[in-house]
Protein backbone atom coordinates (compact mmCIF):
# COMPACT_ATOMS: atom_id res chain seq x y z
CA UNK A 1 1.05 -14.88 22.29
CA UNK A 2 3.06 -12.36 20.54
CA UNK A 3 3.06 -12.72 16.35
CA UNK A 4 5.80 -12.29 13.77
CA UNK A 5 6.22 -11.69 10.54
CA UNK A 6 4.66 -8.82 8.69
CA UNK A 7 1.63 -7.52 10.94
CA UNK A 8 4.45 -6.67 13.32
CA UNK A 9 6.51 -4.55 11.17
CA UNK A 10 3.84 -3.07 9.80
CA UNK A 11 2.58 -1.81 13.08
CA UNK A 12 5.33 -0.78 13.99
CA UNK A 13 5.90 1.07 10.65
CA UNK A 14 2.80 2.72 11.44
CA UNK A 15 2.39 3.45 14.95
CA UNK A 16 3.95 7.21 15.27
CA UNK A 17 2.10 8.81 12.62
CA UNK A 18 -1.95 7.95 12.38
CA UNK A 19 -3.47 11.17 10.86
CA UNK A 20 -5.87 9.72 8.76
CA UNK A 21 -8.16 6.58 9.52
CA UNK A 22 -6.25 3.08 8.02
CA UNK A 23 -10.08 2.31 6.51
CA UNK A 24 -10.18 5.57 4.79
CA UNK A 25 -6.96 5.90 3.12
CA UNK A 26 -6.84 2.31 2.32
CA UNK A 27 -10.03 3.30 0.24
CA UNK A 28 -8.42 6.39 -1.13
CA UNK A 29 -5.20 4.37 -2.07
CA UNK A 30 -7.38 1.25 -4.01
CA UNK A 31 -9.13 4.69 -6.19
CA UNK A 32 -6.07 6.06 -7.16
CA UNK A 33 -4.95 2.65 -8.66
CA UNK A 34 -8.27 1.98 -9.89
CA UNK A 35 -7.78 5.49 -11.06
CA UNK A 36 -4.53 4.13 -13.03
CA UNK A 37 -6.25 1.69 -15.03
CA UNK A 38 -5.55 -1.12 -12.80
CA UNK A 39 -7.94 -4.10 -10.92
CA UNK A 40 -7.77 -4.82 -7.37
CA UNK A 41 -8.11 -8.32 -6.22
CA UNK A 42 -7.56 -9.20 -2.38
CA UNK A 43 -6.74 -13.27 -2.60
CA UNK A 44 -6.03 -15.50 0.28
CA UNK A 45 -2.68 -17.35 -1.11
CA UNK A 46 1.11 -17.73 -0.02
CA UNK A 47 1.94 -14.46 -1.53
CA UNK A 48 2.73 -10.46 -0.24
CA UNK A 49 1.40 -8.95 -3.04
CA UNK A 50 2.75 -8.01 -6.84
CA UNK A 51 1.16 -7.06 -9.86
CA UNK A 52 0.77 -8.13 -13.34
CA UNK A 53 -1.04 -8.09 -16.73
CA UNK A 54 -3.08 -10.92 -17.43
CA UNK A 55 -4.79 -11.39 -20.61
CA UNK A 56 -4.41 -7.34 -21.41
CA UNK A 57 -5.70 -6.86 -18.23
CA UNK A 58 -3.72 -4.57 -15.31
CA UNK A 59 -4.20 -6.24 -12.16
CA UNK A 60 -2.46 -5.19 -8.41
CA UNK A 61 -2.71 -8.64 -6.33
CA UNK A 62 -2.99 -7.79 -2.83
CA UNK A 63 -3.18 -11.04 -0.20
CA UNK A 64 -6.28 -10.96 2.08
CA UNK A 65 -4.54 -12.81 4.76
CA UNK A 66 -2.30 -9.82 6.01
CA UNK A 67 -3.73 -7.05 8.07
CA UNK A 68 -4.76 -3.41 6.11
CA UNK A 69 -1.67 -1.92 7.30
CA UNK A 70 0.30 -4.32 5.33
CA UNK A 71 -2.21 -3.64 2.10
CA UNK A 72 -1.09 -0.30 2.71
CA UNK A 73 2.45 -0.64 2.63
CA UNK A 74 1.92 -3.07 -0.80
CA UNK A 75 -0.08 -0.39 -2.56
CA UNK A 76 2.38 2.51 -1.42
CA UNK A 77 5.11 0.82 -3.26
CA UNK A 78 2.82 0.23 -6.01
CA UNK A 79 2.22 3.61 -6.87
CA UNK A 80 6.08 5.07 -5.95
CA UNK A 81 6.70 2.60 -9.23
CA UNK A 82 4.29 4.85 -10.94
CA UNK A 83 3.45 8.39 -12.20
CA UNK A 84 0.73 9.95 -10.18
CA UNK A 85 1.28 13.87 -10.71
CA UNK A 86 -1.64 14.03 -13.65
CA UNK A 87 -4.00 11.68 -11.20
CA UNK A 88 -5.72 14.00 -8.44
CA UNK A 89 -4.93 13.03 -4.69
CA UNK A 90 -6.72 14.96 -2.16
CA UNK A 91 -4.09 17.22 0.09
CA UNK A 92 -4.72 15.04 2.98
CA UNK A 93 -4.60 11.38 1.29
CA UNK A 94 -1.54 13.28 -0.81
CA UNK A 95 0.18 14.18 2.35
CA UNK A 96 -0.20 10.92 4.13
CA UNK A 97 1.10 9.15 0.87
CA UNK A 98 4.25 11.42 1.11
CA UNK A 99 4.34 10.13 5.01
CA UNK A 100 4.26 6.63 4.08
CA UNK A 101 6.96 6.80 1.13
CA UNK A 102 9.34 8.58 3.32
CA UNK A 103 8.98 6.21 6.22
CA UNK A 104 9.25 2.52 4.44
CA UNK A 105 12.07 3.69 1.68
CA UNK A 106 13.95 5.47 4.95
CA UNK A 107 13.27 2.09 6.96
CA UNK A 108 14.50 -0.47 3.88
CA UNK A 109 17.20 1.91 3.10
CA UNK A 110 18.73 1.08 6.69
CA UNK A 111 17.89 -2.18 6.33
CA UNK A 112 20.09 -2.44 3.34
């Protein structure tokens, strides 16, 4: 049975470059933002992802339905939004940020 929706594109938004384990940098990405000052919540819902303050408190929603690639891609676009030059990235998890910023904004850019 083949799937749609966004496991595909993220797959396929993912496939040609696969330098560092998913697992790992997933982890790497959810300390940086903890690192901003913001909570983490994974929630099963009918939503991508977003996030907001909620009674003074920062909070990145990410839904736990969609595969990690796709938490990825959510938390990526999270932190473009933001400053992270004072916040230490390791080279690696710094390089494969700068892999995954350049590939989705070049990929919704010709989508646009």
């Amino acid at each position: 049975m083949i799937k749609t929706g966004p496991r595909i594109a993220c797959v396929h938004l993912t496939k040609n470059f696969k330098h560092m384990k998913t697992e790992r940098f997933q982890s790497e990405l959810e300390k940086i933002i903890e690192d901003l000052g913001y909570q983490l919540r994974k929630e099963k819902g009918s939503f991508q992802g977003d996030f907001c303050v909620l009674d003074g408190d920062k909070i990145v929603m990410i839904n736990k339905n969609y595969p990690a690639e796709f938490h990825i891609g959510q938390m990526v676009r999270f932190l473009s939004e933001r400053d992270i030059n004072d916040i230490y990235i390791k080279p690696a998890v710094r390089k494969e940020l700068d892999k995954w910023m350049e590939r989705i904004f070049k990929k919704e850019k010709a989508n646009s």
